[in-house]
Protein backbone atom coordinates (compact mmCIF):
# COMPACT_ATOMS: atom_id res chain seq x y z
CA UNK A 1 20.81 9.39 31.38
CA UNK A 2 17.31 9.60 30.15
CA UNK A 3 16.57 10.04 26.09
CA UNK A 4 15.55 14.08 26.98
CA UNK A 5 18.90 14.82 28.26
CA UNK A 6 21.14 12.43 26.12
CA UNK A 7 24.18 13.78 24.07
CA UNK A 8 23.45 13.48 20.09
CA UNK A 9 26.18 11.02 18.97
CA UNK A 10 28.05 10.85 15.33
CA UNK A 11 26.23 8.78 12.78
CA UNK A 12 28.54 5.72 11.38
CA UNK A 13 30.99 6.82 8.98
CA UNK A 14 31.21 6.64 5.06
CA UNK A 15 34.08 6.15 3.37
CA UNK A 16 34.11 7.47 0.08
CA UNK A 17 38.03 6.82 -0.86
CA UNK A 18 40.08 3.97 -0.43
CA UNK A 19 43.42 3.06 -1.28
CA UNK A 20 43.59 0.28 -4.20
CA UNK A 21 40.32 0.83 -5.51
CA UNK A 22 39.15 2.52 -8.61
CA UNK A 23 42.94 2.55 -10.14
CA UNK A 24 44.45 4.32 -7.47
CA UNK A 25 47.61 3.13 -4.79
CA UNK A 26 46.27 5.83 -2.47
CA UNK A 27 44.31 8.53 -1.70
CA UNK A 28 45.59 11.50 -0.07
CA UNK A 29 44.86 15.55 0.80
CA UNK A 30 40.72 15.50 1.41
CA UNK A 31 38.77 18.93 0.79
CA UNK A 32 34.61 19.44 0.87
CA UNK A 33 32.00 21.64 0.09
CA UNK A 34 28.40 21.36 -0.16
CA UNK A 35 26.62 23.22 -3.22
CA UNK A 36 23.71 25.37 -3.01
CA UNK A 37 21.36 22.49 -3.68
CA UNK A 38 22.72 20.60 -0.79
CA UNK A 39 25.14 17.90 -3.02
CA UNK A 40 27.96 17.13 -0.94
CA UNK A 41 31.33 17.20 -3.43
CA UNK A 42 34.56 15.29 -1.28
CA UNK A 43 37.45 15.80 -3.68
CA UNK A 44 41.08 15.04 -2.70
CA UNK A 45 44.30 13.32 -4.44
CA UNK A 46 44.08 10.21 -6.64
CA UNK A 47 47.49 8.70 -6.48
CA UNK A 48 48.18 6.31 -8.97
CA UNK A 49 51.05 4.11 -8.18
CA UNK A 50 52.25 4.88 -4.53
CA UNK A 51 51.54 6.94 -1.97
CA UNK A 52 54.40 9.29 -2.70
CA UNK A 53 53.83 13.17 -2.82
CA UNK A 54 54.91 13.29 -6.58
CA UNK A 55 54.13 11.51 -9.70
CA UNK A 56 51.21 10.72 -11.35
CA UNK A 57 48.26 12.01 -9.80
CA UNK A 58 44.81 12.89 -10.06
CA UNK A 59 42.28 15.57 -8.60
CA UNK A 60 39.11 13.08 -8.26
CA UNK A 61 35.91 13.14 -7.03
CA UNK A 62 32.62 11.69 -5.21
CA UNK A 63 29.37 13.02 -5.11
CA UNK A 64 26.86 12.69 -2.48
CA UNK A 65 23.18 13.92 -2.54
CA UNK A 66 22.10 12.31 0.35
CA UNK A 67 24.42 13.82 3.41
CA UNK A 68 27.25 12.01 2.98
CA UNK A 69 25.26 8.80 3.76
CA UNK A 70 26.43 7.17 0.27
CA UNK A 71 28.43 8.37 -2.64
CA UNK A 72 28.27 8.80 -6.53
CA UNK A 73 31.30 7.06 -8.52
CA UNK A 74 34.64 8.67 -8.59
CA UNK A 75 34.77 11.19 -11.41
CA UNK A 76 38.39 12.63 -12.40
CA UNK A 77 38.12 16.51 -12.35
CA UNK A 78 41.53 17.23 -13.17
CA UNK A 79 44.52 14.72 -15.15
CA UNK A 80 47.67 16.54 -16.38
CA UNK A 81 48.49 13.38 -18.26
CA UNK A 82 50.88 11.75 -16.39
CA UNK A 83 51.62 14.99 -14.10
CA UNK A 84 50.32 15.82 -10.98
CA UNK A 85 47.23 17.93 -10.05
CA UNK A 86 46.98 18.25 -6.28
CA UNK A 87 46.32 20.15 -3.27
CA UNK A 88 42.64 21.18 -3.94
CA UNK A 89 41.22 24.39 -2.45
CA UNK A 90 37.30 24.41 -3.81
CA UNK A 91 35.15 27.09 -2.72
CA UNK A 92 31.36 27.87 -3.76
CA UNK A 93 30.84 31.50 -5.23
CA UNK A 94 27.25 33.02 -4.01
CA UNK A 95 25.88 32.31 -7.83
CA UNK A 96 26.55 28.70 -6.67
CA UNK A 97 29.78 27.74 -8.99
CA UNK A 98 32.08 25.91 -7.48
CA UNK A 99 35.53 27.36 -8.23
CA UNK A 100 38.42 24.52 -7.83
CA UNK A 101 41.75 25.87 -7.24
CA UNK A 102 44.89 23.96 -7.60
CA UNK A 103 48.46 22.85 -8.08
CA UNK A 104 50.20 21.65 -11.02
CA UNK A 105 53.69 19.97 -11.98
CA UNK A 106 56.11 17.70 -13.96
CA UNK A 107 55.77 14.28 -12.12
CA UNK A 108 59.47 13.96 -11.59
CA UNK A 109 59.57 17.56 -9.55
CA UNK A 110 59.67 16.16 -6.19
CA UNK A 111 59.30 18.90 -3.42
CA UNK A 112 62.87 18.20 -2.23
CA UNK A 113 64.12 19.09 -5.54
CA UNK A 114 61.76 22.18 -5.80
CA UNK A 115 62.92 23.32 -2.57
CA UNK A 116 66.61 22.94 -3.44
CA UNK A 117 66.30 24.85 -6.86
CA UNK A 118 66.69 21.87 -8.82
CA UNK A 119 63.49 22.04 -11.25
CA UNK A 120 62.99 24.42 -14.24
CA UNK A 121 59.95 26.32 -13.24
CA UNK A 122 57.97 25.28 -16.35
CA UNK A 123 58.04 21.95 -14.33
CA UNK A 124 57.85 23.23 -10.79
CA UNK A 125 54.94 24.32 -8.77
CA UNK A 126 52.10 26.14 -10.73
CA UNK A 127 48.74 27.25 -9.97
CA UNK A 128 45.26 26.95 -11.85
CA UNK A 129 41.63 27.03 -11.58
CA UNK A 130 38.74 25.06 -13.07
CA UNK A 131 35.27 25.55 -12.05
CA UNK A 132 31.65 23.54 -11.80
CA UNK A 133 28.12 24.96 -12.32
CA UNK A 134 26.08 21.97 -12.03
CA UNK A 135 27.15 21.04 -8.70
CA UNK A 136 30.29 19.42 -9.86
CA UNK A 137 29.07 17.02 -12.48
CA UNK A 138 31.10 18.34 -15.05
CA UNK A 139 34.43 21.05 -14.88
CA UNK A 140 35.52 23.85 -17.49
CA UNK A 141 38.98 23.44 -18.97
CA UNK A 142 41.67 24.57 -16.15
CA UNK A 143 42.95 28.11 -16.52
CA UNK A 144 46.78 28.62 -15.15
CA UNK A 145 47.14 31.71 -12.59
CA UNK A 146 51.00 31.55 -11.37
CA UNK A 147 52.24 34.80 -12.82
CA UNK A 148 49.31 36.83 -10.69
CA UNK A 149 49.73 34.71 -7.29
CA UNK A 150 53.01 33.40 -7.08
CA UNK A 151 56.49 36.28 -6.80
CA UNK A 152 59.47 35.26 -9.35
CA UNK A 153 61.54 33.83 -6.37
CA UNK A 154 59.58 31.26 -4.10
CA UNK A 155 60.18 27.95 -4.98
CA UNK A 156 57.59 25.40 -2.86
CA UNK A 157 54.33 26.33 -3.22
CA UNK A 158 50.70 25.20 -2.02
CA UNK A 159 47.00 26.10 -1.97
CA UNK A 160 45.22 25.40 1.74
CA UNK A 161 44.92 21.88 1.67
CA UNK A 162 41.11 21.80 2.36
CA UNK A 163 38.41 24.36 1.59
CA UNK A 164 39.14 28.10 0.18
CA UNK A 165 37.28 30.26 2.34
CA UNK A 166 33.89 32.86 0.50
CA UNK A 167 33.88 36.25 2.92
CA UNK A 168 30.65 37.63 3.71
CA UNK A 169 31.88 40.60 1.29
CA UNK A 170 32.22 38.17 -1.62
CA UNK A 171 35.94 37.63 -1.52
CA UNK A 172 37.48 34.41 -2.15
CA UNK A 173 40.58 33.53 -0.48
CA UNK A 174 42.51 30.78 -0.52
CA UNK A 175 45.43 30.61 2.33
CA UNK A 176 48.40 28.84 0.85
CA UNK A 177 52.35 28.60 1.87
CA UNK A 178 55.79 28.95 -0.34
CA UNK A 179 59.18 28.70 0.15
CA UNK A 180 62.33 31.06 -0.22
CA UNK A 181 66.09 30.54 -1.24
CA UNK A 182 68.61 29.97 0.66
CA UNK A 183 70.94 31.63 2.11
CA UNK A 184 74.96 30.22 3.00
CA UNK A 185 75.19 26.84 2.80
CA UNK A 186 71.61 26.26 3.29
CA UNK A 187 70.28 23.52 0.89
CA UNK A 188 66.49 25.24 0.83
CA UNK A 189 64.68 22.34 2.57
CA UNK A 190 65.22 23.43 5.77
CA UNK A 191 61.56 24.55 7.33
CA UNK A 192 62.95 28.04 8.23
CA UNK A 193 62.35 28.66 4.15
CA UNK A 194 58.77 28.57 4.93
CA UNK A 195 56.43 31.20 4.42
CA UNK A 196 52.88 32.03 4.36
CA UNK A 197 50.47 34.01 1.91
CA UNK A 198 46.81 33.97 0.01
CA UNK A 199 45.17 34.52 -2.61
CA UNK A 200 42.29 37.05 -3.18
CA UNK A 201 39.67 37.44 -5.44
CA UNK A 202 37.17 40.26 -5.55
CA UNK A 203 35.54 38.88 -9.46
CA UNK A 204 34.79 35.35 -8.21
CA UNK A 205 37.66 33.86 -9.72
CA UNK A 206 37.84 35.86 -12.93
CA UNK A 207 41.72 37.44 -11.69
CA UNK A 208 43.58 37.00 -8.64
CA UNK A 209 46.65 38.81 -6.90
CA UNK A 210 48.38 37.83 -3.28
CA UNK A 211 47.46 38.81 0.00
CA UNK A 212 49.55 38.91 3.22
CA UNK A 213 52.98 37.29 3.15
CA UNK A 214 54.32 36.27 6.22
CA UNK A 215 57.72 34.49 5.95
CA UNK A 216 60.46 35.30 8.01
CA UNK A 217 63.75 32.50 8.10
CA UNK A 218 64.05 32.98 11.76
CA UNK A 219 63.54 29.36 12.63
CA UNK A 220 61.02 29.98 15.35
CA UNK A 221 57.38 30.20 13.30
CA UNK A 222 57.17 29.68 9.81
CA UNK A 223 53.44 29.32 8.45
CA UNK A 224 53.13 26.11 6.77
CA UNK A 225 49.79 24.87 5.51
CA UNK A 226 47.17 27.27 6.57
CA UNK A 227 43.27 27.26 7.28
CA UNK A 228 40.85 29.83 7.83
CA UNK A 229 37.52 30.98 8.80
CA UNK A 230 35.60 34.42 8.99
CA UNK A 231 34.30 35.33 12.20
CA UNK A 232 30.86 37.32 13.17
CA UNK A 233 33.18 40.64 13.63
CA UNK A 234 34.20 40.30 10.14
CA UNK A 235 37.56 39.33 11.05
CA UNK A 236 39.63 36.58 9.69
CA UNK A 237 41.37 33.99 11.25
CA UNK A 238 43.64 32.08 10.60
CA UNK A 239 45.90 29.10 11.85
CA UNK A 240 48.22 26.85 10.65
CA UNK A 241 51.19 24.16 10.29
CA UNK A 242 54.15 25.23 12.19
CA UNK A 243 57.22 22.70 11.73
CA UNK A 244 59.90 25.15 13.45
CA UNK A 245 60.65 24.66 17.22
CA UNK A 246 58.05 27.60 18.60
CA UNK A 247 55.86 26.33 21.71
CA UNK A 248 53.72 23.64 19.93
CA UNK A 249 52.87 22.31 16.55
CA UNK A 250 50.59 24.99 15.65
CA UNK A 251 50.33 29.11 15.22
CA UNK A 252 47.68 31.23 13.82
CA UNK A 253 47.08 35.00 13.05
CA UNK A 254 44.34 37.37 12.07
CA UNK A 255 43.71 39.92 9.62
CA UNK A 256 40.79 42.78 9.22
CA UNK A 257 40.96 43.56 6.07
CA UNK A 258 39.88 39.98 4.43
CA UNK A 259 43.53 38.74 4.54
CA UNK A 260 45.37 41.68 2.28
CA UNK A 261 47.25 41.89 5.26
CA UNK A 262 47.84 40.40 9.07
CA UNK A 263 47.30 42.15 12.35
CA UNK A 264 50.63 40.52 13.28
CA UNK A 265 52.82 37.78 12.13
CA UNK A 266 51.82 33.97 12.92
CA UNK A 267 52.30 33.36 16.93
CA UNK A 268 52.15 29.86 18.80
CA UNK A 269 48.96 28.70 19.35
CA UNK A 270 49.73 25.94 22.02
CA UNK A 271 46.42 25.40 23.08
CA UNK A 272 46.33 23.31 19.99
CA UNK A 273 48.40 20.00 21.16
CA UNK A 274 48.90 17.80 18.29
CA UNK A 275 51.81 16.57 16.04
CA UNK A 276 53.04 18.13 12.54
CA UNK A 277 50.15 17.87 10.15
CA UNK A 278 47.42 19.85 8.29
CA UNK A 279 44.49 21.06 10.19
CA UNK A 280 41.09 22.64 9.28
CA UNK A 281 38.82 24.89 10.50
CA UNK A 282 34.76 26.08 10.05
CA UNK A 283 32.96 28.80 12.09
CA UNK A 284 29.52 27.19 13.10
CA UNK A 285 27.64 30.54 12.45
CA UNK A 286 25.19 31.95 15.33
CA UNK A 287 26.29 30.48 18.36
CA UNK A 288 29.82 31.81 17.40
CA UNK A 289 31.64 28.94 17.44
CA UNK A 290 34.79 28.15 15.54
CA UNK A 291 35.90 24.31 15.33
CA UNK A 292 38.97 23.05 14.34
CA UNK A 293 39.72 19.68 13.19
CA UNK A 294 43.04 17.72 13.86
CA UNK A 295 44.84 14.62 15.52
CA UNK A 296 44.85 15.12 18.95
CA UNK A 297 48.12 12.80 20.02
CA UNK A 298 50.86 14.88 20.80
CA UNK A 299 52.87 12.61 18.52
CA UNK A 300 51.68 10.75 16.27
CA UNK A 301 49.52 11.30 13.53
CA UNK A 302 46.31 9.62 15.54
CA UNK A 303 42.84 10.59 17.33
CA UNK A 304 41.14 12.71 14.86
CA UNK A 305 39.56 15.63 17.56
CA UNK A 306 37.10 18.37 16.88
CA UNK A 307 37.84 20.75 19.13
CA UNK A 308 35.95 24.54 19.48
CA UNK A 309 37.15 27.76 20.47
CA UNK A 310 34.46 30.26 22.16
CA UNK A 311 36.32 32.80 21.77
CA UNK A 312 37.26 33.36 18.16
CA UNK A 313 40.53 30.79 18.30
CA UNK A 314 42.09 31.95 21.46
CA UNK A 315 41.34 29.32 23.34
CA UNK A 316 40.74 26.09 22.58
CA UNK A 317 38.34 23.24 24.04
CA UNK A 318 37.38 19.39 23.16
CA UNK A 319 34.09 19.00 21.47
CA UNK A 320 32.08 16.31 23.64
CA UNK A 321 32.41 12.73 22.32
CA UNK A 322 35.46 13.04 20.81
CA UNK A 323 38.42 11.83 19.76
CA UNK A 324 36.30 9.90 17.28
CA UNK A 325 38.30 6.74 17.89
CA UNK A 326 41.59 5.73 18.69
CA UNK A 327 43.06 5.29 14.96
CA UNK A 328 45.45 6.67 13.18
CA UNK A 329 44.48 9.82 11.55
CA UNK A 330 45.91 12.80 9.37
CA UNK A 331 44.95 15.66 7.52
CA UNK A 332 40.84 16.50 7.23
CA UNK A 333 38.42 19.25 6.70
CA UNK A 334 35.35 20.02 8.11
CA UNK A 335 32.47 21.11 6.13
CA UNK A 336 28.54 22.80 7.16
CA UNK A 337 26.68 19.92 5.41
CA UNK A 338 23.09 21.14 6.39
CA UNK A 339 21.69 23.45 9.77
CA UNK A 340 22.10 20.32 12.07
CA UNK A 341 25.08 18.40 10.94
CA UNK A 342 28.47 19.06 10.20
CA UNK A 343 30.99 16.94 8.25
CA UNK A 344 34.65 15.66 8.67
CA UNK A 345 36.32 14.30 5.39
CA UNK A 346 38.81 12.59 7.31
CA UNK A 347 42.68 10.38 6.73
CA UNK A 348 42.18 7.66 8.82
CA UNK A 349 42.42 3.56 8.90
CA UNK A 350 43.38 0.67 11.23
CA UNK A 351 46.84 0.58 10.52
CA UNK A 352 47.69 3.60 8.65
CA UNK A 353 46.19 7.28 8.72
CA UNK A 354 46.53 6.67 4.67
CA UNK A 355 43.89 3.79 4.28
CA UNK A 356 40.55 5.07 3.49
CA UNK A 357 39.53 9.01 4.04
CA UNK A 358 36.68 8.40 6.11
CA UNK A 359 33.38 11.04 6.23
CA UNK A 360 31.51 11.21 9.63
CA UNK A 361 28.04 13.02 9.84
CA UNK A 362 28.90 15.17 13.43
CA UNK A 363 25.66 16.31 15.00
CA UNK A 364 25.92 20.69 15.52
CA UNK A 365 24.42 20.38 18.89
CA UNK A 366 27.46 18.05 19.75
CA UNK A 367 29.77 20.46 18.73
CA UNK A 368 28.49 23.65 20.73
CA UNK A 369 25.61 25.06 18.06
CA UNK A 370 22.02 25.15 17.78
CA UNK A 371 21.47 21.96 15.56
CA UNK A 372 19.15 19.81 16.55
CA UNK A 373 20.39 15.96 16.84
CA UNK A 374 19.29 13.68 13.86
């Protein structure tokens, strides 16, 4: 192939997190954003002493000014002493804050025990916001939201994990999933408990209310973690974890009126093969593109795949030159770094998905846009 006509190929990776370093036993749940002056902010969990979902954990972060090429030291945004503080959802406002929503609760609540009724709710799942405006060097006190997004009987609760989504109108939203009570002699943990909702914002952040609800303990789809992306028509969509039995590991939905409510409950999105795990997704802009970032085994948690839809998510295609490799891989999110590069924050490692999360520089033009290769 001659150097006119080759394909652009992904620069080497970064790896901004790894577990053992900087005090932590792992790090876990990756979510980006660049700020209007281009710095790159890769936050995600900071887990002390294990890799267990509960316990005492951070919200930390790295900053890159360069592209992703190198990264800043780790900076702690958010320690609830020896809580936890997970499951970041940032999103940057038009004035250029960067709003950083969040979960909160008593180390000890494990999400078993949530699920089964068994914590107080001053210890269970709660829901702030801090925010940044100086491009995440430093973070205003958090500010706790629960009693306007989350209703007086779901237990579980979670924000994305990855980016919140900015509308075109100035909305924020934030997908996020829940759980219900039981019914008979249902403990609560079963996945049919699962639900799906968001939250909205019309103030940037100032006050917040929820958005559709989709949950339905049916047992076929029920809307785990969730993703979404605004499309040139305005419309959102919107896809996400599906751990009931429907066709495939995946569903997604849309909704016209900047997610107050859905065109129609969550249906399979099989055209999505991949195992049980968190995905992400980023409309490219003019081409209309929408990618979507996930492991690509049927499986196992393993090849990390961009894939892009031409057709607002209906159907689904590989992205040339990818898998990116044949590791073990988990959750991600992709992020618009500049006009000719987009960027996967990325669980990944030799061994274990849970090693390092890994950031790759992928060129647009490889992906389906107008880029130009570096």
């Amino acid at each position: 192939m001659s150097a006119s006509t080759a394909q652009p190929e992904p620069s080497p990776a970064s790896v901004p997190f790894r577990a053992g370093q900087d005090g932590y036993a792992s790090f876990r749940i990756p979510a980006a954003v660049v700020t209007p002056d281009g710095t790159l902010l890769a936050f995600c969990e900071g887990r002390r002493s294990s890799a267990a979902d509960s316990g005492d954990i951070d919200l930390v972060l790295r900053r890159s000014v360069d592209g992703g090429r190198s990264w800043g030291p780790l900076q702690v945004v958010v320690a609830d002493g020896r809580d936890l503080a997970g499951n970041p959802a940032p999103v940057v406002l038009a004035s250029g804050r960067v709003l950083l929503v969040h979960m909160r609760n008593a180390a000890a609540a494990t999400e078993d025990a949530i699920r089964r009724g068994q914590i107080a709710d001053a210890d269970g799942r709660r829901v702030w916001v801090t925010s940044s405006d100086d491009a995440g060097r430093t973070w205003t006190p958090g500010r706790e939201i629960t009693a306007q997004v989350k209703k007086a009987d779901w237990r579980w609760y979670a924000t994305t994990p990855g980016h919140a989504l900015l509308t075109r109108e100035g909305r924020v939203v934030v997908p996020a999933n829940h759980s219900l009570p039981p019914t008979g002699a249902d403990t609560g943990t079963e996945g049919k408990y699962d639900g799906g909702h968001c939250l909205l914002s019309d103030d940037s952040g100032v006050t917040w209310r929820i958005g559709y609800v989709d949950d339905d303990p049916d047992g076929r789809i029920n809307a785990n973690e969730t993703t979404a992306a605004q499309l040139p028509c305005g419309e959102l969509y919107l896809n996400t974890r599906n751990d009931s039995p429907a066709p495939g590991t995946r569903a997604d939905a849309r909704s016209r009126d900047g997610g107050e409510h859905l065109v129609k409950p969550f249906r399979p999105q099989a055209g999505l093969v991949g195992p049980v795990v968190e995905g992400s997704l980023l409309h490219l802009g003019d081409p209309d593109v929408l990618l979507y970032s996930g492991p690509a085994d049927p499986d196992l948690r393993a090849l990390m795949t961009v894939r892009r839809s031409f057709d607002g998510g209906t159907t689904w295609h590989p992205a040339h030159s990818v898998p990116l490799d044949g590791l073990p891989a988990a959750y991600s999110d992709l992020v618009r770094v500049d006009d000719a590069t987009v960027g996967l924050l990325y669980e990944t490692g030799d061994f274990s998905a849970y090693e390092t999360i890994t950031f790759r520089r992928l060129p647009v033009a490889l992906l389906g846009g107008r880029g130009t290769a570096e």
